[in-house]
C-alpha atoms as a PDB file:
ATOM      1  CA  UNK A   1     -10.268 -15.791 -30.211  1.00  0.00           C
ATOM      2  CA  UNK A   2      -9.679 -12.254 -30.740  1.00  0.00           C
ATOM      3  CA  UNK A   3     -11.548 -10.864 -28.638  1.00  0.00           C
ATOM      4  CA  UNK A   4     -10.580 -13.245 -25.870  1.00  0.00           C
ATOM      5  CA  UNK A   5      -6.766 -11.940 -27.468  1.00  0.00           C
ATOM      6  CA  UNK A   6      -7.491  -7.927 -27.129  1.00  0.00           C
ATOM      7  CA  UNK A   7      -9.423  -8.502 -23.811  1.00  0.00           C
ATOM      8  CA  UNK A   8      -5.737 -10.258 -22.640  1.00  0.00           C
ATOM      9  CA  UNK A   9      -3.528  -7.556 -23.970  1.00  0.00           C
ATOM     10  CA  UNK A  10      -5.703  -4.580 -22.254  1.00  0.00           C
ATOM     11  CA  UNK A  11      -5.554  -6.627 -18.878  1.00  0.00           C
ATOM     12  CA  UNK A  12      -1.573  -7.497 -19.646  1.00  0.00           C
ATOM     13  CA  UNK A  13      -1.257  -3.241 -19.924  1.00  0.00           C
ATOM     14  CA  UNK A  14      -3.674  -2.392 -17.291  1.00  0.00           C
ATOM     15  CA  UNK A  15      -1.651  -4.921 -14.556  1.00  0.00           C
ATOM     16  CA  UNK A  16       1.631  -3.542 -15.531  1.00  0.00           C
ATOM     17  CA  UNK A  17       0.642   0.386 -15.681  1.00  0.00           C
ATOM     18  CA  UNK A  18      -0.988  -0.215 -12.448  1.00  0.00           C
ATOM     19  CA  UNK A  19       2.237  -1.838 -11.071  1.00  0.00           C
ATOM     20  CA  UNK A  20       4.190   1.101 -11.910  1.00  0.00           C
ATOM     21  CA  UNK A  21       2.632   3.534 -10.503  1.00  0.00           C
ATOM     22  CA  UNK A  22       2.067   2.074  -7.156  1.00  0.00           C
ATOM     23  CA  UNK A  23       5.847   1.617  -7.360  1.00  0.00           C
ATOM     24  CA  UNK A  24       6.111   4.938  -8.838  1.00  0.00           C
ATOM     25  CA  UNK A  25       8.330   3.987 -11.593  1.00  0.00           C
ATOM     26  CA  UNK A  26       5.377   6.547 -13.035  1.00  0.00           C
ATOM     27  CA  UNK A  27       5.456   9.250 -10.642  1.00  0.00           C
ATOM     28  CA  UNK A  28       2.274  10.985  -9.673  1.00  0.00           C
ATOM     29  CA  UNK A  29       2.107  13.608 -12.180  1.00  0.00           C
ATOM     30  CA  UNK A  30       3.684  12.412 -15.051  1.00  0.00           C
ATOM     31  CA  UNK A  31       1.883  12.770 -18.412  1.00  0.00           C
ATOM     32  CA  UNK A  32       1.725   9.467 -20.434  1.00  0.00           C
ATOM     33  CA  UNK A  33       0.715   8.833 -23.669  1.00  0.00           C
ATOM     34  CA  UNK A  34      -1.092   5.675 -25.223  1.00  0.00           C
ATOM     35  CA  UNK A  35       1.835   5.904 -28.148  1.00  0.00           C
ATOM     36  CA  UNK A  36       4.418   5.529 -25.177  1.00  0.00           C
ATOM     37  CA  UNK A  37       2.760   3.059 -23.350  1.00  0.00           C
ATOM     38  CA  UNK A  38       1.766   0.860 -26.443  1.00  0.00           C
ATOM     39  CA  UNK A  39       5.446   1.204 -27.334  1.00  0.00           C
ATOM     40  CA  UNK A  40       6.396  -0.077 -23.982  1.00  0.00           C
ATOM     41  CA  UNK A  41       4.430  -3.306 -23.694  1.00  0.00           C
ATOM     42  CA  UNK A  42       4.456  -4.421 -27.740  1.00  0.00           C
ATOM     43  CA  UNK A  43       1.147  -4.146 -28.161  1.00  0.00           C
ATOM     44  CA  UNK A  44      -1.461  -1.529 -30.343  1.00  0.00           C
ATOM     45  CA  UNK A  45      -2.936   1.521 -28.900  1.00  0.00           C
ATOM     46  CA  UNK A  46      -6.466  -0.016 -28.199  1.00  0.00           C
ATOM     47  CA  UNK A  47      -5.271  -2.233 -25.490  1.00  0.00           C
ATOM     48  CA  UNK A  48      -3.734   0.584 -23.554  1.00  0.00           C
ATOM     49  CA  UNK A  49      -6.907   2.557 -24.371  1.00  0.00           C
ATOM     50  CA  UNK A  50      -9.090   0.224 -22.414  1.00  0.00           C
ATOM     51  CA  UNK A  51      -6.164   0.053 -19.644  1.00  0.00           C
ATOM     52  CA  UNK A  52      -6.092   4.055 -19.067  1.00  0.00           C
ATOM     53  CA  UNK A  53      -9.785   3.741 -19.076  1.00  0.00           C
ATOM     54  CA  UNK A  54     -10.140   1.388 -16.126  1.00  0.00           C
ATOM     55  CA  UNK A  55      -7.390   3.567 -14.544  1.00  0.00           C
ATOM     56  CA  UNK A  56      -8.991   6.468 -14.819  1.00  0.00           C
ATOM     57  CA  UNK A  57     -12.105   5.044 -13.116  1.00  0.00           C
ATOM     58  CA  UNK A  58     -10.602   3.789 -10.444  1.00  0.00           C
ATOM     59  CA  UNK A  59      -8.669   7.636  -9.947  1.00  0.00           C
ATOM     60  CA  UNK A  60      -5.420   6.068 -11.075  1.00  0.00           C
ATOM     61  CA  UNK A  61      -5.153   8.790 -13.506  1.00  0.00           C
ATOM     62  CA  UNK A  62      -6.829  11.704 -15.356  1.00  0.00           C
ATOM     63  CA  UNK A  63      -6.815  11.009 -19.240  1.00  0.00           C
ATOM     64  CA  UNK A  64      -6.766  14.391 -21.626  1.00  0.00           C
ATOM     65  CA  UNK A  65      -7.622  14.372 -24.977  1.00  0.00           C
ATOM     66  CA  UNK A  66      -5.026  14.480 -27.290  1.00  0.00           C
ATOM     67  CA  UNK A  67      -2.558  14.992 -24.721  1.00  0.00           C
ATOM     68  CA  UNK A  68      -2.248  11.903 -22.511  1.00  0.00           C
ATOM     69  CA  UNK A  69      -3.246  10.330 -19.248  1.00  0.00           C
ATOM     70  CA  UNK A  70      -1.925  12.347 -16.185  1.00  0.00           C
ATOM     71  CA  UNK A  71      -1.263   9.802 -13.033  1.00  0.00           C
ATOM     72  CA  UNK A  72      -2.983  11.246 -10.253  1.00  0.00           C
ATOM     73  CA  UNK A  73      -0.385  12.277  -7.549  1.00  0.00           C
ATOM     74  CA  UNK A  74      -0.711  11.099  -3.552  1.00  0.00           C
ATOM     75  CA  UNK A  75      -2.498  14.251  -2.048  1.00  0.00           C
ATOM     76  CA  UNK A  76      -2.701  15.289   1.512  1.00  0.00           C
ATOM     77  CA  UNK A  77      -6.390  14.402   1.782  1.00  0.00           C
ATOM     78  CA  UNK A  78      -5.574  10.711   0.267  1.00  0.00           C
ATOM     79  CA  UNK A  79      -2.566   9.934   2.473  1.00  0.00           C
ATOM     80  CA  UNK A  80      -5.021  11.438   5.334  1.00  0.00           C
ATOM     81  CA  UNK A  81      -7.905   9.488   4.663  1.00  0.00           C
ATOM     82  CA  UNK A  82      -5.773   5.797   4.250  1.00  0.00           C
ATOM     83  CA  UNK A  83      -4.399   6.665   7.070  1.00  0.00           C
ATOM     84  CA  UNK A  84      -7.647   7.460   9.410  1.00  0.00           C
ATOM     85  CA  UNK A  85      -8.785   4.383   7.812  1.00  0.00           C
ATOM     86  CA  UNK A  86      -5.878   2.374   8.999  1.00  0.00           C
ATOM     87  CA  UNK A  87      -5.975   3.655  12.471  1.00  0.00           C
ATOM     88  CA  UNK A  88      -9.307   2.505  13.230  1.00  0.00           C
ATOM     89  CA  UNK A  89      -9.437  -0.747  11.452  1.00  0.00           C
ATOM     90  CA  UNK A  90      -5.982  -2.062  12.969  1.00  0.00           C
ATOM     91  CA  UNK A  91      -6.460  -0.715  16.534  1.00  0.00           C
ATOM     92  CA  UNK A  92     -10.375  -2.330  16.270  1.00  0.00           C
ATOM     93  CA  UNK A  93      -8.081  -5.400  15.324  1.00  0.00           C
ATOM     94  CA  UNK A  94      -5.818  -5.580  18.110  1.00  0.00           C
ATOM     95  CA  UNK A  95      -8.113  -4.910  20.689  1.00  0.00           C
ATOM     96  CA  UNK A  96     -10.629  -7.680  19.652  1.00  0.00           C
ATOM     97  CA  UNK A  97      -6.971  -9.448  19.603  1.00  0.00           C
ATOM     98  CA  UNK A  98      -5.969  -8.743  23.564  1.00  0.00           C
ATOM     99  CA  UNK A  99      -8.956 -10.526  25.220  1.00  0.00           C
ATOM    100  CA  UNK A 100      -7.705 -13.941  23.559  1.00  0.00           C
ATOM    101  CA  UNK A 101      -4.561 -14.872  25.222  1.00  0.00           C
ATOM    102  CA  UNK A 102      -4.119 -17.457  22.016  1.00  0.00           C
ATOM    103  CA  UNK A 103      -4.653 -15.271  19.288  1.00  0.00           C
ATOM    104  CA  UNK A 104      -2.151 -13.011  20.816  1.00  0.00           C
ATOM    105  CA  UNK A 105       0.385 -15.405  20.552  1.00  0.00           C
ATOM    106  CA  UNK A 106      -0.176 -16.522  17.327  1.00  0.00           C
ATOM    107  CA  UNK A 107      -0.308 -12.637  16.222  1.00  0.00           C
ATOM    108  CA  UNK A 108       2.925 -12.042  17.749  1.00  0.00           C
ATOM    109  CA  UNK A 109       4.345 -15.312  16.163  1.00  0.00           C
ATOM    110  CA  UNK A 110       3.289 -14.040  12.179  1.00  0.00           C
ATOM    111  CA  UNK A 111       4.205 -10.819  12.795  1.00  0.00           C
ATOM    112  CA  UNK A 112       7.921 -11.462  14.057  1.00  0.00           C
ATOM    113  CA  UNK A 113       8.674 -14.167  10.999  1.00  0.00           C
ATOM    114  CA  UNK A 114       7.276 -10.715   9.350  1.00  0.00           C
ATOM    115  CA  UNK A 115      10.077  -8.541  10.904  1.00  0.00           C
ATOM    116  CA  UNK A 116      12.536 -11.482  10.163  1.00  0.00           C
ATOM    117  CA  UNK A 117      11.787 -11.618   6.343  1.00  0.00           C
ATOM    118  CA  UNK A 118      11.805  -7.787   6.557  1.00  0.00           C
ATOM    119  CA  UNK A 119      15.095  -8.113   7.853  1.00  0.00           C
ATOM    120  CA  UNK A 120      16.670 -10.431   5.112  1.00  0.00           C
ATOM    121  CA  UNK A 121      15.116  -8.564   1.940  1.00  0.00           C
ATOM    122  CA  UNK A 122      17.269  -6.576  -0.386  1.00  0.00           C
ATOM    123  CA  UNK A 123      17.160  -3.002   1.125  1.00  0.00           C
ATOM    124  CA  UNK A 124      17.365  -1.724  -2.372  1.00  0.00           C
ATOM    125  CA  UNK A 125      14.273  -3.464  -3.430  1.00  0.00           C
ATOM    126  CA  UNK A 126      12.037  -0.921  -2.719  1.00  0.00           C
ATOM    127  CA  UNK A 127       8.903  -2.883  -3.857  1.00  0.00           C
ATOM    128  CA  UNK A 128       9.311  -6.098  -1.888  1.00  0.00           C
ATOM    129  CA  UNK A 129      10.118  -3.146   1.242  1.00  0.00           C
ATOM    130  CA  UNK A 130       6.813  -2.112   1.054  1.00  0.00           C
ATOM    131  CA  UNK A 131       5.055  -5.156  -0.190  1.00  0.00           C
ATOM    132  CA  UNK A 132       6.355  -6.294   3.475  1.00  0.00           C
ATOM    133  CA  UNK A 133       5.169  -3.379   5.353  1.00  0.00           C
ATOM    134  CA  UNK A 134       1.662  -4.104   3.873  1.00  0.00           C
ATOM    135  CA  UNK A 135       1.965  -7.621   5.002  1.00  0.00           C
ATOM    136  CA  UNK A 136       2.812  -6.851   8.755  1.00  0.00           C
ATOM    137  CA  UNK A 137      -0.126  -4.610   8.996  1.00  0.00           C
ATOM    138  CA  UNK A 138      -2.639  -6.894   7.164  1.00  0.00           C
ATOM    139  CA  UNK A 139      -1.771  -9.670   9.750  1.00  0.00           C
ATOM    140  CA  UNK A 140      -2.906  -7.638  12.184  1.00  0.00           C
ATOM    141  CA  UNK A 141      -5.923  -6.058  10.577  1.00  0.00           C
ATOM    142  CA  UNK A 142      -7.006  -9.752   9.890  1.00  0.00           C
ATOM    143  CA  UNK A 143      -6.410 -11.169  13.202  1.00  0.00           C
ATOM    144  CA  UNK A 144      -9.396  -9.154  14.539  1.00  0.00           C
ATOM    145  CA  UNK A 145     -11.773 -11.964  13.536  1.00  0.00           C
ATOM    146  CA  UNK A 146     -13.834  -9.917  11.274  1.00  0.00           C
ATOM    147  CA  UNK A 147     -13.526 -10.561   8.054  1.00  0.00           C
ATOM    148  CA  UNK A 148     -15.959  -7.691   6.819  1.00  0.00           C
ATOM    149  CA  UNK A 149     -13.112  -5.232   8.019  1.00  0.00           C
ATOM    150  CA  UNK A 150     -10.215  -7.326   7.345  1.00  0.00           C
ATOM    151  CA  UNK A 151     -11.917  -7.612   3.657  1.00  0.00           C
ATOM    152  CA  UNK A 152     -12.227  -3.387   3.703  1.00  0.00           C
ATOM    153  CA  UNK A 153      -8.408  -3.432   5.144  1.00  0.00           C
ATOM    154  CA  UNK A 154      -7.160  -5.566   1.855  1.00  0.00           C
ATOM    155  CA  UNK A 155      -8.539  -2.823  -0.556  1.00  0.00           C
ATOM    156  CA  UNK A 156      -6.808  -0.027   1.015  1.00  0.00           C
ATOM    157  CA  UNK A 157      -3.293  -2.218   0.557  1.00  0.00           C
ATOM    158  CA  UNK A 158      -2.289  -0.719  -3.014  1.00  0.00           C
ATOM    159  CA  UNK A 159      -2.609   2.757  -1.781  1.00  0.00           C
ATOM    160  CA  UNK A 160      -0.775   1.407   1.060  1.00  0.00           C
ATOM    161  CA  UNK A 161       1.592   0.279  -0.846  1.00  0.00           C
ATOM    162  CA  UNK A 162       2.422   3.108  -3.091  1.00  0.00           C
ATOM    163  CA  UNK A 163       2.420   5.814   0.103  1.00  0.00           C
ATOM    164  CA  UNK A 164       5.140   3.410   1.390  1.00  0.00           C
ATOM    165  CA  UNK A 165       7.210   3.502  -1.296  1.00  0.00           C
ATOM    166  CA  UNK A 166       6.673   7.180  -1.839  1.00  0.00           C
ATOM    167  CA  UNK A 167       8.067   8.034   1.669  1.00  0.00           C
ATOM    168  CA  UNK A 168      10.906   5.165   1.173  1.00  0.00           C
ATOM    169  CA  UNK A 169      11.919   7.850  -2.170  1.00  0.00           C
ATOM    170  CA  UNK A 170      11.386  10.719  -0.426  1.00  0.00           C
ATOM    171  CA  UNK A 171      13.552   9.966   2.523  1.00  0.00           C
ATOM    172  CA  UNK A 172      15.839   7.323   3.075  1.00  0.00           C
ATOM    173  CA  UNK A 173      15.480   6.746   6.868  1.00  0.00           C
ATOM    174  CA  UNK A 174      11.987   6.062   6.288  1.00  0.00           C
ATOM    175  CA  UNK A 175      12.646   2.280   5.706  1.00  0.00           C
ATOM    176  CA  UNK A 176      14.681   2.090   9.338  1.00  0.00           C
ATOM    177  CA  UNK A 177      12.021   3.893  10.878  1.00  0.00           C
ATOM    178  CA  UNK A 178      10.054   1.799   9.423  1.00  0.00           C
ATOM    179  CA  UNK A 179      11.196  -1.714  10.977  1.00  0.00           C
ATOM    180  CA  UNK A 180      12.109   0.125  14.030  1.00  0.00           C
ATOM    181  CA  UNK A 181       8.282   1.395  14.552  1.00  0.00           C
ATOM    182  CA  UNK A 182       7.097  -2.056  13.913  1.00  0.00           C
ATOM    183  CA  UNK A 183       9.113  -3.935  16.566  1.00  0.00           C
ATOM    184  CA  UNK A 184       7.516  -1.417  19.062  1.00  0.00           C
ATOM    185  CA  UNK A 185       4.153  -2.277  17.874  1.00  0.00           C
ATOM    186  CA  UNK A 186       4.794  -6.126  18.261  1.00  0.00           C
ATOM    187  CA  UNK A 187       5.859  -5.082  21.530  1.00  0.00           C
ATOM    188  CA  UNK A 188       2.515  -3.727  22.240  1.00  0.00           C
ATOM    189  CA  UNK A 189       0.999  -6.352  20.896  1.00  0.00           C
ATOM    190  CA  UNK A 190       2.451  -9.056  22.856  1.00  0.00           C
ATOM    191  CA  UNK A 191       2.020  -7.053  26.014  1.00  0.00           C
ATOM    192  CA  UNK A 192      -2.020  -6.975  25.096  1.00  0.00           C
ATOM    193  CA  UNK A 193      -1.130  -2.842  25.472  1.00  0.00           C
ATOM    194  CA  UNK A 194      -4.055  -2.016  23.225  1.00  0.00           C
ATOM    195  CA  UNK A 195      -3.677   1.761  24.394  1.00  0.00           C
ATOM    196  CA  UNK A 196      -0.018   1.825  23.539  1.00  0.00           C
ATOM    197  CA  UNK A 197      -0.583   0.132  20.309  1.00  0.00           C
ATOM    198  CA  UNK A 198      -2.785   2.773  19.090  1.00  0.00           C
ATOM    199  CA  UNK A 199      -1.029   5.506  20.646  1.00  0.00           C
ATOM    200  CA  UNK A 200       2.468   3.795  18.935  1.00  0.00           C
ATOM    201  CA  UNK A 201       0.381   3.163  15.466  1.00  0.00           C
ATOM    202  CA  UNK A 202      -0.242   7.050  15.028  1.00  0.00           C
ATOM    203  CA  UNK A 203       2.809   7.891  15.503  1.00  0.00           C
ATOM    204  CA  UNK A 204       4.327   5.810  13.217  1.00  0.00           C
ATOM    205  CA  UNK A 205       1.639   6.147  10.040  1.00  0.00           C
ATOM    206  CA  UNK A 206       2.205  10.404  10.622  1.00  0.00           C
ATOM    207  CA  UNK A 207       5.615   9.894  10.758  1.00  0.00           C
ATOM    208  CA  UNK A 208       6.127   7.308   7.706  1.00  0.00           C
ATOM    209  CA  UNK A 209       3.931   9.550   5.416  1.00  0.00           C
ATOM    210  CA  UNK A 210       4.897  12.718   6.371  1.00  0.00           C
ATOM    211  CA  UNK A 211       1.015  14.243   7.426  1.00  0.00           C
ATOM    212  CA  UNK A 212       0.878  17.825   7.525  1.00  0.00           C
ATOM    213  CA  UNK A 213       0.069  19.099  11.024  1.00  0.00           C
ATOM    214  CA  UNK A 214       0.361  15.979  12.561  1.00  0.00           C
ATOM    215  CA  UNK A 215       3.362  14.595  15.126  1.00  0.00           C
ATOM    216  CA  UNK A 216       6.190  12.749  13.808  1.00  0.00           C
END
């Protein structure tokens, strides 16, 4: 039982940690300490031991000796690499998606009660903004009909997640650009434009996350 009792507490603080830093309630680059984070979630410091450790495995953060866990900030190869990532796997999607009439529609259908929810949500509720975004473009990485890639697209949706919420902080016109970008991609979706999706889907991820050498 208390084993079974520790083993809950570390996966209590791991979930939680986790959850804010994709939200970046921790920014990237913040120095933590087990004493803070112990203090934080009512627990001892061997829970949040074996939290930082799973977090540092899975390049969440950096942990220092005697000094604290440093969360790993969003770098320009990372926001690069999601994004190359994205590009093929979504426009692979919707052209698979174009040569069946049906599964167009039924795309299109998803993806505008998408726009409609994005719509209705609390602007100021940054996390449900983004959880949102990561919904729109899932539905379309899964409607390719391969569920190896759609499987490969679902692990890239925390880091997703955080870059979205990240640009949301760092400029406030992100999140109209945002919903604006996406009706144009419906758009080409519905038009089975596969070249105009892609073409429309660079644009926006370069734009959103702010890529270095790339057109907004």
């Amino acid at each position: 039982m208390l084993h079974t009792s520790a083993e809950s507490a570390a996966e209590r603080v791991y979930a939680e940690v986790k959850e804010r830093i994709l939200t970046n309630e921790i920014a990237g680059g913040e120095l933590i300490s087990e004493g803070e984070i112990a203090s934080k979630c009512s627990v001892s410091r061997t829970p949040v031991r074996e939290a930082f450790l799973r977090l540092e495995t899975e390049g969440w953060m950096r942990l220092y000796p005697k000094r604290g866990a440093l969360v790993v900030p969003i770098g320009d190869r990372e926001k690069r690499d999601v994004v190359d990532a994205r590009r093929l796997l979504e426009g692979h999607a919707v052209r698979s998606v174009t040569s069946r009439p049906a599964a167009v529609a039924e795309l299109a259908e998803r993806l505008r009660d998408n726009l409609a929810a994005h719509r209705r949500a609390d602007a100021t509720d940054v996390a449900e903004f983004s959880r949102l975004d990561a919904a729109f473009h899932q539905l379309i990485a899964a409607a390719g009909d391969n569920p190896l890639l759609a499987d490969f697209y679902t692990t890239l949706g925390e880091r997703h997640r955080r870059m979205t919420i990240a640009s949301v902080h760092r400029d406030a016109g992100v999140a109209a650009r945002i919903l604006a970008d996406h009706l144009d991609l419906l758009g080409a979706i519905e038009a089975a434009d596969a070249d105009r999706f892609e073409y429309l889907l660079a644009g926006h991820l370069a734009g959103v996350h702010d890529l270095p050498g790339e057109p907004a």
